[in-house]
Protein backbone atom coordinates (compact mmCIF):
# COMPACT_ATOMS: atom_id res chain seq x y z
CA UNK A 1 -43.17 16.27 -4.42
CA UNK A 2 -41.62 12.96 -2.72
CA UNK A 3 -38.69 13.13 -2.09
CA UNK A 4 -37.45 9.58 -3.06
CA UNK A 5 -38.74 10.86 -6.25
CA UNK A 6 -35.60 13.21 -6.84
CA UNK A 7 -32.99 12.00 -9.33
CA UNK A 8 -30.61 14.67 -10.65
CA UNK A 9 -29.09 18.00 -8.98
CA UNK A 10 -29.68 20.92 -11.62
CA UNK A 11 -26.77 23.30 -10.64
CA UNK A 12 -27.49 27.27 -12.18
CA UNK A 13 -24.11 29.14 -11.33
CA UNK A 14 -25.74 33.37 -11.97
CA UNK A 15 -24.41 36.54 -12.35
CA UNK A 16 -25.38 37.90 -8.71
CA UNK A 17 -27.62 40.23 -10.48
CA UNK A 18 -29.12 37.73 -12.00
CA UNK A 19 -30.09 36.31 -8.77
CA UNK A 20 -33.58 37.67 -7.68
CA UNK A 21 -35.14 37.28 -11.35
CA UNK A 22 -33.84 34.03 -11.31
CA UNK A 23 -35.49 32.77 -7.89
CA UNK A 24 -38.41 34.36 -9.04
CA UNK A 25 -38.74 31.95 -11.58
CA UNK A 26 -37.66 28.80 -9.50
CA UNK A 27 -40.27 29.78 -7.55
CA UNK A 28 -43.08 30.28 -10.29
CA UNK A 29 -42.72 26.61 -11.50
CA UNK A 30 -43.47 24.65 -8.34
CA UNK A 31 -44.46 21.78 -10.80
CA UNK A 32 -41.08 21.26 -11.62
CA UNK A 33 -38.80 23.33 -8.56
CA UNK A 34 -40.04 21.84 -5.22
CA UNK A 35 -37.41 23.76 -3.62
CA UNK A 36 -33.57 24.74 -3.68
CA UNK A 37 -30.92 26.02 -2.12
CA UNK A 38 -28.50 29.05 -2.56
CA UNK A 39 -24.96 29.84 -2.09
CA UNK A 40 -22.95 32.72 -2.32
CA UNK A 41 -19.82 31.88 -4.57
CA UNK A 42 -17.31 33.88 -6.93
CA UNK A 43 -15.91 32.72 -9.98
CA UNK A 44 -12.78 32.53 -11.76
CA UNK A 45 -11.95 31.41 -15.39
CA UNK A 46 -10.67 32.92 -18.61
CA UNK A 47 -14.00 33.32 -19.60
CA UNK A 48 -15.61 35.08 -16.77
CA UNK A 49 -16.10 38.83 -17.23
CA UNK A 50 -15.42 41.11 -14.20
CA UNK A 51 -17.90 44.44 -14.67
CA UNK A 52 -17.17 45.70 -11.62
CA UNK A 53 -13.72 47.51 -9.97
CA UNK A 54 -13.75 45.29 -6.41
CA UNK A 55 -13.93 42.40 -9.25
CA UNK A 56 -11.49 43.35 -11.90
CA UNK A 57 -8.83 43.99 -8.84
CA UNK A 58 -9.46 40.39 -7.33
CA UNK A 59 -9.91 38.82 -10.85
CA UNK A 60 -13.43 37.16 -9.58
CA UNK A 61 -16.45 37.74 -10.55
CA UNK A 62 -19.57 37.54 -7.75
CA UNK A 63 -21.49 34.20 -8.54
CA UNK A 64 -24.76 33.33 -7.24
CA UNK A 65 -25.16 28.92 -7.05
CA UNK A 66 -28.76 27.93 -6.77
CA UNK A 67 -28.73 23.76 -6.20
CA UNK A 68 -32.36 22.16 -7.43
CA UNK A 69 -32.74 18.63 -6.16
CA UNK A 70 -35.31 17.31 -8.72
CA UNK A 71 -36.71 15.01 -11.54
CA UNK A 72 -34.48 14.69 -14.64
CA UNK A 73 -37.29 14.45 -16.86
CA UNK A 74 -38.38 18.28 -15.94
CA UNK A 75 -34.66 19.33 -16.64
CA UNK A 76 -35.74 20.61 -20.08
CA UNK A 77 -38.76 22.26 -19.61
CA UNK A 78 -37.19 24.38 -16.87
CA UNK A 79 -34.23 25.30 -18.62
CA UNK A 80 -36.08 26.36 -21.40
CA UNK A 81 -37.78 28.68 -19.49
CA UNK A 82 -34.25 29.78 -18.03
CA UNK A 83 -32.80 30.57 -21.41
CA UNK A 84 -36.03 32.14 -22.90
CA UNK A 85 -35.85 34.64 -19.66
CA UNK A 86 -31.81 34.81 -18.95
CA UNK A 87 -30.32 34.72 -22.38
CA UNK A 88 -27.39 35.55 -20.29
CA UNK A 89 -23.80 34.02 -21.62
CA UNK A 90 -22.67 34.92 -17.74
CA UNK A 91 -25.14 32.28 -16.58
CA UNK A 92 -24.15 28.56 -17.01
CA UNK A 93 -25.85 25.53 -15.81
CA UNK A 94 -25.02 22.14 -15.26
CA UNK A 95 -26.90 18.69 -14.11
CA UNK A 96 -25.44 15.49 -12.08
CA UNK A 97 -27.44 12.61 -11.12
CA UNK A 98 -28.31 12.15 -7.88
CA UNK A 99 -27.85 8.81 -6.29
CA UNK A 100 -29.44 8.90 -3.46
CA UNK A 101 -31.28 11.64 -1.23
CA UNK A 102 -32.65 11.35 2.22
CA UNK A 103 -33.25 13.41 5.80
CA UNK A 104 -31.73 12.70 8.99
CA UNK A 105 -34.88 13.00 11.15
């Protein structure tokens, strides 16, 4: 895929167990997912649930943040495929444009 091409960020904030599955999947559409990164992250919010202990006694739940840089008009296909697979209400998602996108070498 170009990159010039890319025009939105497609943001998927997991349950860490979701994690694996979830890259899986990324990974199975390379007609939509030319690649993306991942980040480590805990969350916090009335909302949240905390299933484990080490959670419930910080008050944050382990998050797993997968960044896609790619083309808004695939947005729906792959989160269709997301929500068929993680019907999860633990895992939210959330897209920005992307103005610009380029590398330094």
């Amino acid at each position: 895929m170009d990159d010039s091409l890319y025009d939105c960020v497609l943001t998927l904030a997991l349950p860490q167990a979701l994690e694996e599955e979830a890259l899986d999947l990324l990974l199975a559409h390379p007609q939509w997912v030319d690649g993306f990164s991942v980040v480590h992250a805990e969350g916090h919010g009335r909302l949240v649930q905390l299933p484990s202990v080490m959670e419930q006694i910080r008050g944050r739940a382990r998050r797993c943040l997968v960044t896609v840089l790619m083309r808004h008009v695939h947005t729906p296909d792959l989160l269709q495929a997301l929500q068929q697979t993680f019907p999860h209400p633990q895992a939210a998602w959330w897209i920005t444009p992307l103005t610009s996108f380029g590398r330094l070498a």
